[in-house]
PDB file of N, CA and C in Angstrom:
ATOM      1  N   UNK A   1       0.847  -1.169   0.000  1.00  0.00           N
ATOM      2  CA  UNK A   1       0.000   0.000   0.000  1.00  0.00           C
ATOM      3  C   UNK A   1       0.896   1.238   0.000  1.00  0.00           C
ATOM      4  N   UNK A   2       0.434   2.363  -0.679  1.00  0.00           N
ATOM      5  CA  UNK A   2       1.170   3.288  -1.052  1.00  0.00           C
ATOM      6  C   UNK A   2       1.406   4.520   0.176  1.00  0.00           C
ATOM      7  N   UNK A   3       1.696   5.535   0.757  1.00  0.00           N
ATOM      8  CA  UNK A   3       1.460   5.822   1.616  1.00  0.00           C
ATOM      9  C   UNK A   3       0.199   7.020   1.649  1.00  0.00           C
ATOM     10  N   UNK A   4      -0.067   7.062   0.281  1.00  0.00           N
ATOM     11  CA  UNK A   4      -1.328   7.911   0.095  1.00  0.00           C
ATOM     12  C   UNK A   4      -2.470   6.724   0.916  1.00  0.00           C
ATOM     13  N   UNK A   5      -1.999   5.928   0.787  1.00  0.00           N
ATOM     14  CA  UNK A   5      -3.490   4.567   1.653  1.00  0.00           C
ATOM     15  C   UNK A   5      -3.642   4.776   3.020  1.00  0.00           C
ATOM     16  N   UNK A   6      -2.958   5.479   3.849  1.00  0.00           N
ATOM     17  CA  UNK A   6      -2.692   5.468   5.194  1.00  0.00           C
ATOM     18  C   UNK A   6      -3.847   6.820   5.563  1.00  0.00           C
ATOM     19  N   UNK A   7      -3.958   7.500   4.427  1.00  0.00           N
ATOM     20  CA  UNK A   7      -4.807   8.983   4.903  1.00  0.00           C
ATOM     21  C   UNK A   7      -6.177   8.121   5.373  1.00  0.00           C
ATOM     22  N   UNK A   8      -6.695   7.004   4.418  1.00  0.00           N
ATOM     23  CA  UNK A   8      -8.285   6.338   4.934  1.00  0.00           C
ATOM     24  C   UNK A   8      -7.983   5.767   6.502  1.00  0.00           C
ATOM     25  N   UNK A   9      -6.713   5.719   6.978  1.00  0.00           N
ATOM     26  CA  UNK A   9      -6.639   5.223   8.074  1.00  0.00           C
ATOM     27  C   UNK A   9      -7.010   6.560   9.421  1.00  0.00           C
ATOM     28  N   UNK A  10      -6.065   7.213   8.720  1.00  0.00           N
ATOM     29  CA  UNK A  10      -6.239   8.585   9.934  1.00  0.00           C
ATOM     30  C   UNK A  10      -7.290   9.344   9.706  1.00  0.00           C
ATOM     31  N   UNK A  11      -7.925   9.188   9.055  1.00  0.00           N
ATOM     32  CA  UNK A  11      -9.265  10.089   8.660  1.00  0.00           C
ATOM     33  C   UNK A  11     -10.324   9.110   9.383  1.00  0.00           C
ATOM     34  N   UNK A  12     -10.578   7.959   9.567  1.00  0.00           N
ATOM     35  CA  UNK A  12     -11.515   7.117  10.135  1.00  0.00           C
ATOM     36  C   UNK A  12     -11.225   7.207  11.834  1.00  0.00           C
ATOM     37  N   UNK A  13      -9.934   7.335  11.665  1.00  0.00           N
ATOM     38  CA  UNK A  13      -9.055   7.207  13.379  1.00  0.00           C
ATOM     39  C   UNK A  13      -9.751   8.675  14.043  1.00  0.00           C
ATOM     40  N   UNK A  14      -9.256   9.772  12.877  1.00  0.00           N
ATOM     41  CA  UNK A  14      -9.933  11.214  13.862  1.00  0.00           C
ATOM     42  C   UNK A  14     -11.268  11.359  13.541  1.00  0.00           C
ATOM     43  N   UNK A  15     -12.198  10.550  12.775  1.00  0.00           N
ATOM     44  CA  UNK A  15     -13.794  10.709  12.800  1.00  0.00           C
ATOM     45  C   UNK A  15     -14.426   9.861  14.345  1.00  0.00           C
ATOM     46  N   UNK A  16     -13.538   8.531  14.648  1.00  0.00           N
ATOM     47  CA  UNK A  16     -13.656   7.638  15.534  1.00  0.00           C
ATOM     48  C   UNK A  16     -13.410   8.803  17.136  1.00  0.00           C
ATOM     49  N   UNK A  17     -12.760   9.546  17.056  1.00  0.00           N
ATOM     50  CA  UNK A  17     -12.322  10.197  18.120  1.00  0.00           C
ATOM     51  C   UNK A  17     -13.043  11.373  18.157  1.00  0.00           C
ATOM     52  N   UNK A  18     -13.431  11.961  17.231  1.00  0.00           N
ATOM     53  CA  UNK A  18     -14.550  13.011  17.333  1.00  0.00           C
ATOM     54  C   UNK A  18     -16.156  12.928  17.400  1.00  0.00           C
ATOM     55  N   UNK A  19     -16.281  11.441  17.244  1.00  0.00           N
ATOM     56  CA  UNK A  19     -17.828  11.214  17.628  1.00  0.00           C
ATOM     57  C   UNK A  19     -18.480  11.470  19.193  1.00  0.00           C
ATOM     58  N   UNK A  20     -19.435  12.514  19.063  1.00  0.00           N
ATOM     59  CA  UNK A  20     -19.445  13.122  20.145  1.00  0.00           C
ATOM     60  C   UNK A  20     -19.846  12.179  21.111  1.00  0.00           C
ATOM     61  N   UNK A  21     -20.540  10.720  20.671  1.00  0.00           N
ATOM     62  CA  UNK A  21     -21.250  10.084  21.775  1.00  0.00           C
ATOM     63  C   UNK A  21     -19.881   9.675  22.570  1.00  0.00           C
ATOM     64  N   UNK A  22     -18.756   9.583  22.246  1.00  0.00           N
ATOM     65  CA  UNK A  22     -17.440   9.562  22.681  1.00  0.00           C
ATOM     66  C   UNK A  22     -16.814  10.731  24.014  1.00  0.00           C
ATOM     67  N   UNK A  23     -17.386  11.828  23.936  1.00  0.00           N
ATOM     68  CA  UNK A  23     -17.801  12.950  25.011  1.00  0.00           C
ATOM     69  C   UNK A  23     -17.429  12.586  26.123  1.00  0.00           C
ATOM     70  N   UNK A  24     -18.452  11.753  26.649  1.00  0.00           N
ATOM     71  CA  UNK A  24     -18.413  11.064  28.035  1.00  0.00           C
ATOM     72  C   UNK A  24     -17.179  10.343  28.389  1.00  0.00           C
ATOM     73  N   UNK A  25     -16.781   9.529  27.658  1.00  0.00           N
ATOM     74  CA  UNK A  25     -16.000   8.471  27.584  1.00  0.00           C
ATOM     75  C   UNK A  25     -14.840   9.519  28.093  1.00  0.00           C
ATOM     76  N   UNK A  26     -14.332  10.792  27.543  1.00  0.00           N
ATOM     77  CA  UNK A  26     -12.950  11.098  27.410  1.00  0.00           C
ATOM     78  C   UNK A  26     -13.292  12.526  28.802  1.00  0.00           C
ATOM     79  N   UNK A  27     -14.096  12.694  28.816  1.00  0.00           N
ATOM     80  CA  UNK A  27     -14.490  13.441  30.562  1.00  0.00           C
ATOM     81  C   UNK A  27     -14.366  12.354  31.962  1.00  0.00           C
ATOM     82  N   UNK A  28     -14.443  11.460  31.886  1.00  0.00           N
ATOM     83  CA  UNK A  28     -13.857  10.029  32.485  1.00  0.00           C
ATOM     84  C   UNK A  28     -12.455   9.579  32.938  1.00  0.00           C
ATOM     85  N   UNK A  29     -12.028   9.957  31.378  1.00  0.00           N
ATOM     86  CA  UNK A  29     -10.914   8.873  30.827  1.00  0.00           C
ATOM     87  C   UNK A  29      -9.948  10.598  31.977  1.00  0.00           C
ATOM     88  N   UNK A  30     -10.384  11.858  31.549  1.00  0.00           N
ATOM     89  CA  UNK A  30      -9.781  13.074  32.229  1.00  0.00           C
ATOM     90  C   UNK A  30     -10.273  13.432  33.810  1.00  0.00           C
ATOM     91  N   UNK A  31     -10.934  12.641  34.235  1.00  0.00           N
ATOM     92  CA  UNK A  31     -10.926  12.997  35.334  1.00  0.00           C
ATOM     93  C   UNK A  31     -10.543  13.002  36.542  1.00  0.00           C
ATOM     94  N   UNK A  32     -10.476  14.041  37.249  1.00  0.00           N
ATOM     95  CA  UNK A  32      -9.371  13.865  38.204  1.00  0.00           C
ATOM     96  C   UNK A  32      -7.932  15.468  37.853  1.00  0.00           C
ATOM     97  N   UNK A  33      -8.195  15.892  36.398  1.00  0.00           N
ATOM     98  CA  UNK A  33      -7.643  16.823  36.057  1.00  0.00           C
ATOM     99  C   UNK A  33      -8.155  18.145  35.733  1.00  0.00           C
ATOM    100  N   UNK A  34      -7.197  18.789  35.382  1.00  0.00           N
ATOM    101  CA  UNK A  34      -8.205  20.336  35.019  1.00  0.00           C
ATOM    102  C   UNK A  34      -9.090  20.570  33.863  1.00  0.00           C
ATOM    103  N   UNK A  35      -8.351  20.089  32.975  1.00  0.00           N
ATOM    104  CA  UNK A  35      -8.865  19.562  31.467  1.00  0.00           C
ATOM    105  C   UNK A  35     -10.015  18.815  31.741  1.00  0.00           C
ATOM    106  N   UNK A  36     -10.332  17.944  32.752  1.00  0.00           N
ATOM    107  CA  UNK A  36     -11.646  17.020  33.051  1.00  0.00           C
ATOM    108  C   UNK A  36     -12.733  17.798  33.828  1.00  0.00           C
ATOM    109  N   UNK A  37     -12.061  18.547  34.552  1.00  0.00           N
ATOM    110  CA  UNK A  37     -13.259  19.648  35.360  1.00  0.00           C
ATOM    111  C   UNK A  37     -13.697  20.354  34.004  1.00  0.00           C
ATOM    112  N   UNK A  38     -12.964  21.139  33.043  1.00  0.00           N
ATOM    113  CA  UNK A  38     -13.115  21.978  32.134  1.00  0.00           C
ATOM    114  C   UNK A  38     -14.057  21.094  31.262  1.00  0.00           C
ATOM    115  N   UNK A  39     -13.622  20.144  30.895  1.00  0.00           N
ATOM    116  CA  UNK A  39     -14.906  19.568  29.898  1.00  0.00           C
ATOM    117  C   UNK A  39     -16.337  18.823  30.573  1.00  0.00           C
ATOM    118  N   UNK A  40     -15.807  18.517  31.717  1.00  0.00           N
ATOM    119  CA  UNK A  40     -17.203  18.430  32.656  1.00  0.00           C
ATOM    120  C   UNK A  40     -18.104  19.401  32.415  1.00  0.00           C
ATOM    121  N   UNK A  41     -17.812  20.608  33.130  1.00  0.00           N
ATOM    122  CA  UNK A  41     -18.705  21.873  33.257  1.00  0.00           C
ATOM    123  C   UNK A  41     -19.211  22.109  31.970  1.00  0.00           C
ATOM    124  N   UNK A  42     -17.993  22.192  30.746  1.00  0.00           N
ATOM    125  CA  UNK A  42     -18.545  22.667  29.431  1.00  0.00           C
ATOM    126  C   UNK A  42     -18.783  21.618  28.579  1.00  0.00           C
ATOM    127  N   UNK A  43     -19.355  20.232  29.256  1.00  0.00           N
ATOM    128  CA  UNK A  43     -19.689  19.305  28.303  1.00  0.00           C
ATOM    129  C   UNK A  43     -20.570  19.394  27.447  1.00  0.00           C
ATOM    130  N   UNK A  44     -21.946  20.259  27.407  1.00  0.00           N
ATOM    131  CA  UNK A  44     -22.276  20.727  26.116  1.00  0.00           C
ATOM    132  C   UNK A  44     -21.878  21.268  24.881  1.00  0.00           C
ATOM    133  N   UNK A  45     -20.964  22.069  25.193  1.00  0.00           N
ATOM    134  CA  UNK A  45     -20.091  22.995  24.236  1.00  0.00           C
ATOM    135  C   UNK A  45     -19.088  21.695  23.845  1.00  0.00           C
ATOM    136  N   UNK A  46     -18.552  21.082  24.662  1.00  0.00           N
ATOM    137  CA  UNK A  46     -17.560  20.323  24.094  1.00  0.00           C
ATOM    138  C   UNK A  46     -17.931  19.252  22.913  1.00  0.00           C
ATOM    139  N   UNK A  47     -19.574  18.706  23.455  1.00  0.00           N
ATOM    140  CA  UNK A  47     -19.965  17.601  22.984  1.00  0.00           C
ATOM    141  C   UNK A  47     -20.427  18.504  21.133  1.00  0.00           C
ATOM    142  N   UNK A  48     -20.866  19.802  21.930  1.00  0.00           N
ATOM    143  CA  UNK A  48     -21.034  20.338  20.079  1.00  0.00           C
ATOM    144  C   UNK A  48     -19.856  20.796  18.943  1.00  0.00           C
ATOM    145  N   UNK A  49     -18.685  20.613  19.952  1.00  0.00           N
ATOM    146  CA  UNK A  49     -17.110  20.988  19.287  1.00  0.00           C
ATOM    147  C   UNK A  49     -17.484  19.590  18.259  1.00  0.00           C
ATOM    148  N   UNK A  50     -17.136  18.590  18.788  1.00  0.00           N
ATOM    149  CA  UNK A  50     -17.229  17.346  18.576  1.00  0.00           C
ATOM    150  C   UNK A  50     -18.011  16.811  16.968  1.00  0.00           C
ATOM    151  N   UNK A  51     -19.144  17.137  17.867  1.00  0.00           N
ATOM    152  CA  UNK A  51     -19.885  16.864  16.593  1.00  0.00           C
ATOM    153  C   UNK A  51     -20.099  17.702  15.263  1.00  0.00           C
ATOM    154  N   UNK A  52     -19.185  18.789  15.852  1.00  0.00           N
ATOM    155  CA  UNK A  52     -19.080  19.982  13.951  1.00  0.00           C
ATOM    156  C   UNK A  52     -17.729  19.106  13.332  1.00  0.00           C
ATOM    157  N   UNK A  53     -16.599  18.730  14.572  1.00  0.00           N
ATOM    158  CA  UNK A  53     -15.933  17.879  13.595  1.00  0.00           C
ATOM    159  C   UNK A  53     -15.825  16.659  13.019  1.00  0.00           C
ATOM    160  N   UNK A  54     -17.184  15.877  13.794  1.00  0.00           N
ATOM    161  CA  UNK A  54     -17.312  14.424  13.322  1.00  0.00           C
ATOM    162  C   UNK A  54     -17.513  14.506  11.762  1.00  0.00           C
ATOM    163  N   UNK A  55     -18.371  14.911  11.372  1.00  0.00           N
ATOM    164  CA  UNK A  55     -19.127  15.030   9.877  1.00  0.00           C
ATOM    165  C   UNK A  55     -17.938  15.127   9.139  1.00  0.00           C
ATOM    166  N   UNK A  56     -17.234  16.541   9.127  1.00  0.00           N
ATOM    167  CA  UNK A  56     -15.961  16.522   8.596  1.00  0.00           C
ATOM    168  C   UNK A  56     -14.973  15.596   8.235  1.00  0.00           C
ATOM    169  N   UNK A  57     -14.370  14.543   9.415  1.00  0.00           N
ATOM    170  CA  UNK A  57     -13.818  13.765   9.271  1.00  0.00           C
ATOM    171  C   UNK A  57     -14.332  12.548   8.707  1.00  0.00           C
ATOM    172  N   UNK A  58     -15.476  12.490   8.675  1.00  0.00           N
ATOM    173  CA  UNK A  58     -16.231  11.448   7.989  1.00  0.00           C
ATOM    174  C   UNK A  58     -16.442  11.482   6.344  1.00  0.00           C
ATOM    175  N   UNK A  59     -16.396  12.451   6.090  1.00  0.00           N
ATOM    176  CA  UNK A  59     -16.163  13.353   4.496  1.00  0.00           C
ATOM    177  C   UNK A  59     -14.745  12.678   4.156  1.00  0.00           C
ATOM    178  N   UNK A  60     -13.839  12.851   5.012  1.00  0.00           N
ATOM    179  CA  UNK A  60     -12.939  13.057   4.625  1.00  0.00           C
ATOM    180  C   UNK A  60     -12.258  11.546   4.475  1.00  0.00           C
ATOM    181  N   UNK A  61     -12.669  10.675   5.356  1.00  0.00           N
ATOM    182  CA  UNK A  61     -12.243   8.924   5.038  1.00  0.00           C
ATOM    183  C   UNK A  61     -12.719   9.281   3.908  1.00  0.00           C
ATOM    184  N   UNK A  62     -14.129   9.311   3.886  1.00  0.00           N
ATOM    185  CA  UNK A  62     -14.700   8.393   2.377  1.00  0.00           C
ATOM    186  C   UNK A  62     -14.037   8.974   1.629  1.00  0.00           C
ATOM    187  N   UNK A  63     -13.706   9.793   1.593  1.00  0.00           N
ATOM    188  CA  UNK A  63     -13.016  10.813  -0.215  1.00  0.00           C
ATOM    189  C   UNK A  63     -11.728  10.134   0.028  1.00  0.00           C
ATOM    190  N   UNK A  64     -10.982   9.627   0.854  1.00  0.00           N
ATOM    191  CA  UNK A  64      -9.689   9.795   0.492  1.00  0.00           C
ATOM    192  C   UNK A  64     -10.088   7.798   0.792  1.00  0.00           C
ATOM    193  N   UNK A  65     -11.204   7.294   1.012  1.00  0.00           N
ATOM    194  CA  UNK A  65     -10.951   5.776   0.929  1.00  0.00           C
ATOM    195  C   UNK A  65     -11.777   5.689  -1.006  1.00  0.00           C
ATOM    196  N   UNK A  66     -12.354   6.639  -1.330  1.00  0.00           N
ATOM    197  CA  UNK A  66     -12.868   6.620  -2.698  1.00  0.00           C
ATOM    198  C   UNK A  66     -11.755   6.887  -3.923  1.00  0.00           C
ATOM    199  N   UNK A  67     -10.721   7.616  -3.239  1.00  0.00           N
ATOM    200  CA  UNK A  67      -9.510   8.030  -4.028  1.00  0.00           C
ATOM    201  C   UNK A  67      -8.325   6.790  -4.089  1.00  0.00           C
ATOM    202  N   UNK A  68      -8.139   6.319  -2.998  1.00  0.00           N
ATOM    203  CA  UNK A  68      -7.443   5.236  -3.114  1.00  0.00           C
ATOM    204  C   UNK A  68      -8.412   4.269  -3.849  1.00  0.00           C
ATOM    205  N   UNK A  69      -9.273   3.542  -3.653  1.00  0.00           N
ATOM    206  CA  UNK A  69     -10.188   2.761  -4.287  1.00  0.00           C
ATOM    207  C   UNK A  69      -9.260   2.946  -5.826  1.00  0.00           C
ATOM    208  N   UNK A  70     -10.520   3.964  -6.444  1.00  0.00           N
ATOM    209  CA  UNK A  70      -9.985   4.648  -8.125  1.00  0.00           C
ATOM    210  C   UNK A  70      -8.610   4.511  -8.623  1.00  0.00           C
ATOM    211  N   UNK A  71      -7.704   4.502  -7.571  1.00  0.00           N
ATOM    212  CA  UNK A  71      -6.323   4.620  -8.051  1.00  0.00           C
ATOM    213  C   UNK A  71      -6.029   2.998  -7.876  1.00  0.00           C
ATOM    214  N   UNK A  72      -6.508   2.300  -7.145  1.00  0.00           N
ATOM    215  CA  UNK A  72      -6.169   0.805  -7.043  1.00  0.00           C
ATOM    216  C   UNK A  72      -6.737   0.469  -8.179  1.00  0.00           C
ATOM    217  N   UNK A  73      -7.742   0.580  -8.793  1.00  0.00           N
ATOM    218  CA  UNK A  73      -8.281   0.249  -9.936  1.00  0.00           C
ATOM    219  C   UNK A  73      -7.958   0.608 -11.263  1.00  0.00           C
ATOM    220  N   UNK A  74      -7.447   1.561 -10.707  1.00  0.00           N
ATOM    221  CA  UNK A  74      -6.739   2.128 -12.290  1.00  0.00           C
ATOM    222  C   UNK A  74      -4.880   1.519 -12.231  1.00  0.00           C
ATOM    223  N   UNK A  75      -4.556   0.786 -11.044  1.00  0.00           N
ATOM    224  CA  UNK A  75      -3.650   0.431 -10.798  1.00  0.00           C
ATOM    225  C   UNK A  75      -3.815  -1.599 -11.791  1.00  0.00           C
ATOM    226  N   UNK A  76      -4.967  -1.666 -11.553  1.00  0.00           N
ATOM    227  CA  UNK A  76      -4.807  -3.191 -11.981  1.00  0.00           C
ATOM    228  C   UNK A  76      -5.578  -3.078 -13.536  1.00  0.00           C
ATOM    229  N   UNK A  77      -5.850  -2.080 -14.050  1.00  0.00           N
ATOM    230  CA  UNK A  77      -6.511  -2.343 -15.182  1.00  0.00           C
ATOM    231  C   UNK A  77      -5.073  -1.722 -16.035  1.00  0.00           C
ATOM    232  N   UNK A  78      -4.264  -1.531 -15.715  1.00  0.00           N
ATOM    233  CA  UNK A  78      -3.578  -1.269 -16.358  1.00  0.00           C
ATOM    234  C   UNK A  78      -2.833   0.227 -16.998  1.00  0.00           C
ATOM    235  N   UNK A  79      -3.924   1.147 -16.108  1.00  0.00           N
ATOM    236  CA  UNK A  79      -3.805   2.475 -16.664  1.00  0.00           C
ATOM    237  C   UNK A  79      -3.171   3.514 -15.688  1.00  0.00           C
ATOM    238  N   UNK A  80      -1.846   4.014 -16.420  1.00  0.00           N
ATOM    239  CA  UNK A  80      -1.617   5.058 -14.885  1.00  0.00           C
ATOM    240  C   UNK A  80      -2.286   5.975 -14.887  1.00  0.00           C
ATOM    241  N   UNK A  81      -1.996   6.558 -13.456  1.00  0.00           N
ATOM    242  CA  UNK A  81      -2.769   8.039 -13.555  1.00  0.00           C
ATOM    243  C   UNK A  81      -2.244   8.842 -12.814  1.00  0.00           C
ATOM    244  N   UNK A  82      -2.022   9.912 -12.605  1.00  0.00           N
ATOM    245  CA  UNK A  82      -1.635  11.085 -12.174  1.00  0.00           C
ATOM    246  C   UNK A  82      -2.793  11.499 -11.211  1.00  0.00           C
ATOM    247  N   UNK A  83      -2.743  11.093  -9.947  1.00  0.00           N
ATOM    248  CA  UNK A  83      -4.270  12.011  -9.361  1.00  0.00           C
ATOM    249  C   UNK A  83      -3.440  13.172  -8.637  1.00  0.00           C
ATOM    250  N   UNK A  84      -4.061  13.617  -8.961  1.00  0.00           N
ATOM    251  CA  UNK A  84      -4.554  15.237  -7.704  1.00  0.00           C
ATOM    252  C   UNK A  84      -5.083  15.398  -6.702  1.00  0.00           C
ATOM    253  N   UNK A  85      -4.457  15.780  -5.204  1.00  0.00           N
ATOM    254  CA  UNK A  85      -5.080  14.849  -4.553  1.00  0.00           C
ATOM    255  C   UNK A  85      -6.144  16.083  -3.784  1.00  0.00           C
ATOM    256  N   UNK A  86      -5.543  17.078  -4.358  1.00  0.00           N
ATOM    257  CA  UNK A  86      -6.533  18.425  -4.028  1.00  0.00           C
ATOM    258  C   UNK A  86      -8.585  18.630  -5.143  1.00  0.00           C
ATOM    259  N   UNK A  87      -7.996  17.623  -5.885  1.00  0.00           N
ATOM    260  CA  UNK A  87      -9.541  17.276  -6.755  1.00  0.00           C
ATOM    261  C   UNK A  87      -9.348  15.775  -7.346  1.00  0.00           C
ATOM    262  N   UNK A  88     -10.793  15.562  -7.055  1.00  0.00           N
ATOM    263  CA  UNK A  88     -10.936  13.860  -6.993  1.00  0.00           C
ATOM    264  C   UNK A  88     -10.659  13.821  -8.436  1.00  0.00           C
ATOM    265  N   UNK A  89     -10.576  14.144  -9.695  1.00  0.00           N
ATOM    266  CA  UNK A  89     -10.344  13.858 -10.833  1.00  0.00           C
ATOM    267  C   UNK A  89      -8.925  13.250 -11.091  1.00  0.00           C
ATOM    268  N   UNK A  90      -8.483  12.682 -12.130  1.00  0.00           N
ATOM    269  CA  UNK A  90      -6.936  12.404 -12.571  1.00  0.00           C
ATOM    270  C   UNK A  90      -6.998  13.273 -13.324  1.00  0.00           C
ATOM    271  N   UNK A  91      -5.408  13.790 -13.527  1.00  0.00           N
ATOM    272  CA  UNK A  91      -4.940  14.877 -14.880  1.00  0.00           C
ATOM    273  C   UNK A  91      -4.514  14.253 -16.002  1.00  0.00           C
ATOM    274  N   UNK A  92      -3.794  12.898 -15.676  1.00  0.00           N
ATOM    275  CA  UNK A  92      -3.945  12.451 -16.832  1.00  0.00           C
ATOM    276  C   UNK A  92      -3.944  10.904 -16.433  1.00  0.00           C
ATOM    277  N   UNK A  93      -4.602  10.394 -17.544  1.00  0.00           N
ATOM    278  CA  UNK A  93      -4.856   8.850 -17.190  1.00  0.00           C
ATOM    279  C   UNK A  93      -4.548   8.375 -18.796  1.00  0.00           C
ATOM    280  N   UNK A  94      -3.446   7.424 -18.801  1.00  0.00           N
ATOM    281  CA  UNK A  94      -3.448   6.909 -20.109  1.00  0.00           C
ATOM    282  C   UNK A  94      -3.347   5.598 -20.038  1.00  0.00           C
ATOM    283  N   UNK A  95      -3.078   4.794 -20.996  1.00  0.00           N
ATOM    284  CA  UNK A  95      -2.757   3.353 -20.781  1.00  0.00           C
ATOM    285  C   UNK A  95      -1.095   3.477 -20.838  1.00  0.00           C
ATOM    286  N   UNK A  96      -0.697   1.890 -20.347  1.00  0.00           N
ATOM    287  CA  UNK A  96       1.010   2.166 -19.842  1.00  0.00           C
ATOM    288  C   UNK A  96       1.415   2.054 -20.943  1.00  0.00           C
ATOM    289  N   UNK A  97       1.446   1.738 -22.579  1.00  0.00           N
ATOM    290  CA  UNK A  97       2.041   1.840 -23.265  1.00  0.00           C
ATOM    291  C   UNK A  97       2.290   2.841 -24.058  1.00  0.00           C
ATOM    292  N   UNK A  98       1.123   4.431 -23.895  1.00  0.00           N
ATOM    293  CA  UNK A  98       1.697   5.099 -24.339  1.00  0.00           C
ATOM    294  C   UNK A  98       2.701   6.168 -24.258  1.00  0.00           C
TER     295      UNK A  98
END
């Protein structure tokens, strides 16, 4: 796997960690500290931090597990491609012999 394959990993890893029902879990996992009093008190606010960045990161596996996909496929059919990894399109895609 290429190391462009590793982004579907960390993009699922920080959607997994920003799911707010996760909230609780990490006011727990902090308590006993200041950071745990702080997200105690402001566990609403925290739990809505959370969930503006869950969605995000969830965007962001699939596009970059849809991009690897495309490029594995264009990897066994025979055709290179040049992707971009700033737009889901290739710039150029030809077959390997030309």
């Amino acid at each position: 796997m290429n190391s462009k394959g590793y982004s579907v990993y960390f993009n699922g890893l920080f959607a997994a960690l920003t799911c707010p029902c996760h909230a609780i879990f990490y006011v727990y996992l902090l308590s006993g500290t200041t950071l745990g009093a702080f997200l105690f008190k402001h566990e609403i606010i925290f739990m809505s931090v959370l969930g503006l960045f869950f969605p995000f990161f969830i965007f962001m596996a699939l596009k970059s597990y849809h991009r690897f996909k495309m490029q594995k496929e264009m990897k066994a059919s025979g055709q290179v491609c040049s992707v971009d990894y700033n737009n889901v399109e290739c710039k150029t895609c030809q077959t390997k012999g030309s």
